[in-house]
Protein backbone atom coordinates (compact mmCIF):
# COMPACT_ATOMS: atom_id res chain seq x y z
CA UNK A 1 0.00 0.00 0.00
CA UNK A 2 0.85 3.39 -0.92
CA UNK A 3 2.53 5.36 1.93
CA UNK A 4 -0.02 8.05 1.03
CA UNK A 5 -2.94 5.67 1.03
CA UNK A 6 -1.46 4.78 4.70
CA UNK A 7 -1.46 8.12 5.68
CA UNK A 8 -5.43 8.56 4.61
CA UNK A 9 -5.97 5.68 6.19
CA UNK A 10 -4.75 6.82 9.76
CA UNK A 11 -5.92 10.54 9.35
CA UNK A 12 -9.65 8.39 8.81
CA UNK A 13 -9.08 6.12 11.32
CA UNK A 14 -7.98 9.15 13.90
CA UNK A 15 -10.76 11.46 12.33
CA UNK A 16 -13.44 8.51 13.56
CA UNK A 17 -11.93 8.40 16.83
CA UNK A 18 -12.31 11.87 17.49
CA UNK A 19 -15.41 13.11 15.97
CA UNK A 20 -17.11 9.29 14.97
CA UNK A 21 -18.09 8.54 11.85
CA UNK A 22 -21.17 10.61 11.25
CA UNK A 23 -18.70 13.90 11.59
CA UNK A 24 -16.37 12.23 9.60
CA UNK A 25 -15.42 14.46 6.62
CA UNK A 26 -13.30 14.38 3.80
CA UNK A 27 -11.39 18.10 4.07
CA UNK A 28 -10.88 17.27 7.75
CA UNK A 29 -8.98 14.26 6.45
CA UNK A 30 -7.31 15.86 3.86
CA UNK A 31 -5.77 18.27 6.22
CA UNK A 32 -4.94 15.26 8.99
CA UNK A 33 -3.45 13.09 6.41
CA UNK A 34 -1.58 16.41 4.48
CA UNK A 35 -2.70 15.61 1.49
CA UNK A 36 -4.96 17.37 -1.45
CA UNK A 37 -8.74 16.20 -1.37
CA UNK A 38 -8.22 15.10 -4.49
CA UNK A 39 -5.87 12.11 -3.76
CA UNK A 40 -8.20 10.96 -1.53
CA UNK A 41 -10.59 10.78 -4.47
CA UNK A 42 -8.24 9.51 -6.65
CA UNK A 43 -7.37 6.32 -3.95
CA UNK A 44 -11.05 5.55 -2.45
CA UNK A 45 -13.41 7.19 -4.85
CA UNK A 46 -16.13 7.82 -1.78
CA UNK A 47 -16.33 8.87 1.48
CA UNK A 48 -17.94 5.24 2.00
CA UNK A 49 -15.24 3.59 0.32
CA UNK A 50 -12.79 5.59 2.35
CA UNK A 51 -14.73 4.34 5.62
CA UNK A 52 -15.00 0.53 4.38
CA UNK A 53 -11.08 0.53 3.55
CA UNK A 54 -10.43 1.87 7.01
CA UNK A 55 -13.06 -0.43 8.57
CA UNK A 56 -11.48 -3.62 7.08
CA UNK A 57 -7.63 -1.91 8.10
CA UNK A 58 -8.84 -2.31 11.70
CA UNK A 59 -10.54 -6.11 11.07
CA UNK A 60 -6.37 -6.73 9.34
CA UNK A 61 -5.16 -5.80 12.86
CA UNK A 62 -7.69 -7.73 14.85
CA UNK A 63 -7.10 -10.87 13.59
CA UNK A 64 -3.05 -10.14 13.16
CA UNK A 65 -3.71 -9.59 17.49
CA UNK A 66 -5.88 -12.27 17.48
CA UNK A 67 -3.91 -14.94 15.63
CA UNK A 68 -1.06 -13.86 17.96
CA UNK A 69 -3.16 -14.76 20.76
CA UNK A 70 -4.06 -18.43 19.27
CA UNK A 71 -0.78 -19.30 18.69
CA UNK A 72 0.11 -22.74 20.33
CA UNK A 73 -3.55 -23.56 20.93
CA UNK A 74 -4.43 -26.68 19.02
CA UNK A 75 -7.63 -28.18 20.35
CA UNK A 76 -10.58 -26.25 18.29
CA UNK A 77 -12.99 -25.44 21.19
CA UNK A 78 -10.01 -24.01 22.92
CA UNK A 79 -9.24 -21.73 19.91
CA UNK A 80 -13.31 -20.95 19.49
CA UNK A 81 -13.66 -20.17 23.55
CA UNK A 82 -10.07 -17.82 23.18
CA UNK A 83 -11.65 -16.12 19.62
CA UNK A 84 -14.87 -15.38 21.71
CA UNK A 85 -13.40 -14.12 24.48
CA UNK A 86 -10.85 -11.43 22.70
CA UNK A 87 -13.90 -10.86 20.91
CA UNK A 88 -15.63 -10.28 23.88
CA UNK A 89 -13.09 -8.01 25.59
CA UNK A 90 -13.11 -5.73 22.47
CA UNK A 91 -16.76 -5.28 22.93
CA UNK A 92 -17.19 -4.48 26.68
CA UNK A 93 -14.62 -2.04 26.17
CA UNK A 94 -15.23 -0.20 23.32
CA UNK A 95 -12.53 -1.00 20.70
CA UNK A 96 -12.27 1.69 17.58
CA UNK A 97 -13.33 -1.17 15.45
CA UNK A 98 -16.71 -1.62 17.31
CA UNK A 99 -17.29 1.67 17.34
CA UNK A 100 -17.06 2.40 13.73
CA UNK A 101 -19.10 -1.26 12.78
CA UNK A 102 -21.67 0.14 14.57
CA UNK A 103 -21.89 3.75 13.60
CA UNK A 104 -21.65 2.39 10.02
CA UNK A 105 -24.81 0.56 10.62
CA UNK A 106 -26.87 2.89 12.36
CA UNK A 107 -25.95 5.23 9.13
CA UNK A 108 -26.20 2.88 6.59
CA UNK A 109 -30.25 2.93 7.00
CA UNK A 110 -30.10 6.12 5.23
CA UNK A 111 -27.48 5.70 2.78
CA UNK A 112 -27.09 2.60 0.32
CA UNK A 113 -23.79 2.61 -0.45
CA UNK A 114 -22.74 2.23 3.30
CA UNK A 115 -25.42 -0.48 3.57
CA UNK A 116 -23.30 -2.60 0.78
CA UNK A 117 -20.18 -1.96 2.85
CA UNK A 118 -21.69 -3.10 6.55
CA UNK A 119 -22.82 -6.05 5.07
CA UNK A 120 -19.29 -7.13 3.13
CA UNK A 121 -17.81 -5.88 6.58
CA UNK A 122 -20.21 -8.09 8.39
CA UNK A 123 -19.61 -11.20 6.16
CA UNK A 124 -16.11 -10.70 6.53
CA UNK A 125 -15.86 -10.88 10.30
CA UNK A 126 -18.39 -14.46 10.24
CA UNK A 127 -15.65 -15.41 7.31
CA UNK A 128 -12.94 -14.90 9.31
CA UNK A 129 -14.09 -16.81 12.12
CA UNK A 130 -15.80 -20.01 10.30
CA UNK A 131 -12.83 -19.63 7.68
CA UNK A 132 -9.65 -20.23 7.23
CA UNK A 133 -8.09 -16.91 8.57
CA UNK A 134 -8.72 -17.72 12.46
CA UNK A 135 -9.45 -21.89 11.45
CA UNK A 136 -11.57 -22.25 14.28
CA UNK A 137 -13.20 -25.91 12.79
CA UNK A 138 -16.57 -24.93 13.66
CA UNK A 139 -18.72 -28.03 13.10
CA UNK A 140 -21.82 -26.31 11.95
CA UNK A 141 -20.91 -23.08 10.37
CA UNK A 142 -23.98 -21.15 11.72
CA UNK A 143 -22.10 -20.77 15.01
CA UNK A 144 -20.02 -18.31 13.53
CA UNK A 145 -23.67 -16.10 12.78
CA UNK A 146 -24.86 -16.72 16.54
CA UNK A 147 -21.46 -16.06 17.68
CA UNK A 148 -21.28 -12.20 15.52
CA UNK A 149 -25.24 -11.85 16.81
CA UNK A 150 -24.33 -12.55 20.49
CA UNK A 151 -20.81 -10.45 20.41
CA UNK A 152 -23.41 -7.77 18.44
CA UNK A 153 -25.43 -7.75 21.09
CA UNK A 154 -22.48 -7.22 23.70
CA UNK A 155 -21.44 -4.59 22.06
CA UNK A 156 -24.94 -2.66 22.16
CA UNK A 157 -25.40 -3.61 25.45
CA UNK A 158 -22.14 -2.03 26.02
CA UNK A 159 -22.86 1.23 24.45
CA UNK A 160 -26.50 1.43 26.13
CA UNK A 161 -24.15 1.32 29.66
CA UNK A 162 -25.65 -2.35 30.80
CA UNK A 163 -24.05 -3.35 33.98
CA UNK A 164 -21.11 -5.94 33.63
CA UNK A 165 -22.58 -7.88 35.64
CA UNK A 166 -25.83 -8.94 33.47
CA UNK A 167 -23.48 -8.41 30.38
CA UNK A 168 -21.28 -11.15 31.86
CA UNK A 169 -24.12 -13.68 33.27
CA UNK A 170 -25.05 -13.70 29.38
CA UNK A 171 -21.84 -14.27 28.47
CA UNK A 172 -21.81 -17.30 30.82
CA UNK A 173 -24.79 -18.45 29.57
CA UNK A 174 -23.12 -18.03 25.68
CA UNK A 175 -20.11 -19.93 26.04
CA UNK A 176 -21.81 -22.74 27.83
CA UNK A 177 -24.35 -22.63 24.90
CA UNK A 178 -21.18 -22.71 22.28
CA UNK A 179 -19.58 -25.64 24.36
CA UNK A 180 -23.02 -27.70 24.21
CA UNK A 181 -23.08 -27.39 20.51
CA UNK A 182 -19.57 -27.21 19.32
């Protein structure tokens, strides 16, 4: 990747941070990244393009963290429980990654082209946890769904300020569901 593409990249990914995606706008990257508006055009083509590239950038480093954190586990309910439970940390507390999937989806009801995007982004994160990438062996693949909808739900729950306590009883309850079924 370009070292200015990298450098749009960050000034979006430090933009969202800041201000969150709804704010998020092109000059204001422009003038983060220190580069002309129109090579941000010229790279990403769309604000929502800009916002997907960024999106997956942070899903690259999750699993690069993630991966790091499997290594040496072999048995494949040990790597699913360990994959849930990072996932699960970066939910209760917030990660820039959750807070961009989600602001992406609350705007992508009102704009189509961000509604494309949340869904590839979506499909991406069940792929990389049924998939090769992570190789968790699921034995029926529509874990990985109830896994994203649970860890979803953990997030909103997070952002709506549920207690950690009830957060964490349904957590429980999850992983002894995934264990029953795996």
């Amino acid at each position: 990747m370009s070292e200015v593409k990298t450098k749009i990249i960050q000034a979006t990914l430090d933009s969202i941070a800041e201000l969150g995606a709804s704010q998020l706008s092109l000059r204001d990257i422009s003038a983060r990244a220190s580069v002309a508006l129109s090579q941000i055009h010229y790279h990403f083509q769309s604000k929502e393009n800009l916002i997907a590239v960024a999106a997956n950038t942070l899903i690259d480093q999750l699993v690069e963290e993630l991966l790091a954190e499997l290594e040496g586990i072999q048995d494949p309910l040990d790597r699913t429980i360990r994959t849930i439970d990072f996932i699960y940390q970066k939910q209760i507390t917030k990660s820039p990654f959750v807070r961009i999937y989600f602001e992406l989806a609350i705007m992508s009801f009102s704009n189509p082209l961000l509604k494309d995007h949340v869904k590839q982004i979506h499909q991406r994160v069940i792929d990389c946890m049924t998939g090769k990438e992570i190789s968790l062996s699921l034995r029926h693949p529509e874990l990985g769904i109830y896994m994203s909808i649970f860890l979803d739900g953990v997030a909103f729950q997070t952002f709506h300020e549920t207690s950690p306590e009830e957060i964490n009883f349904s957590y429980q309850l999850f992983l002894e569901t995934i264990k029953k079924h795996f």
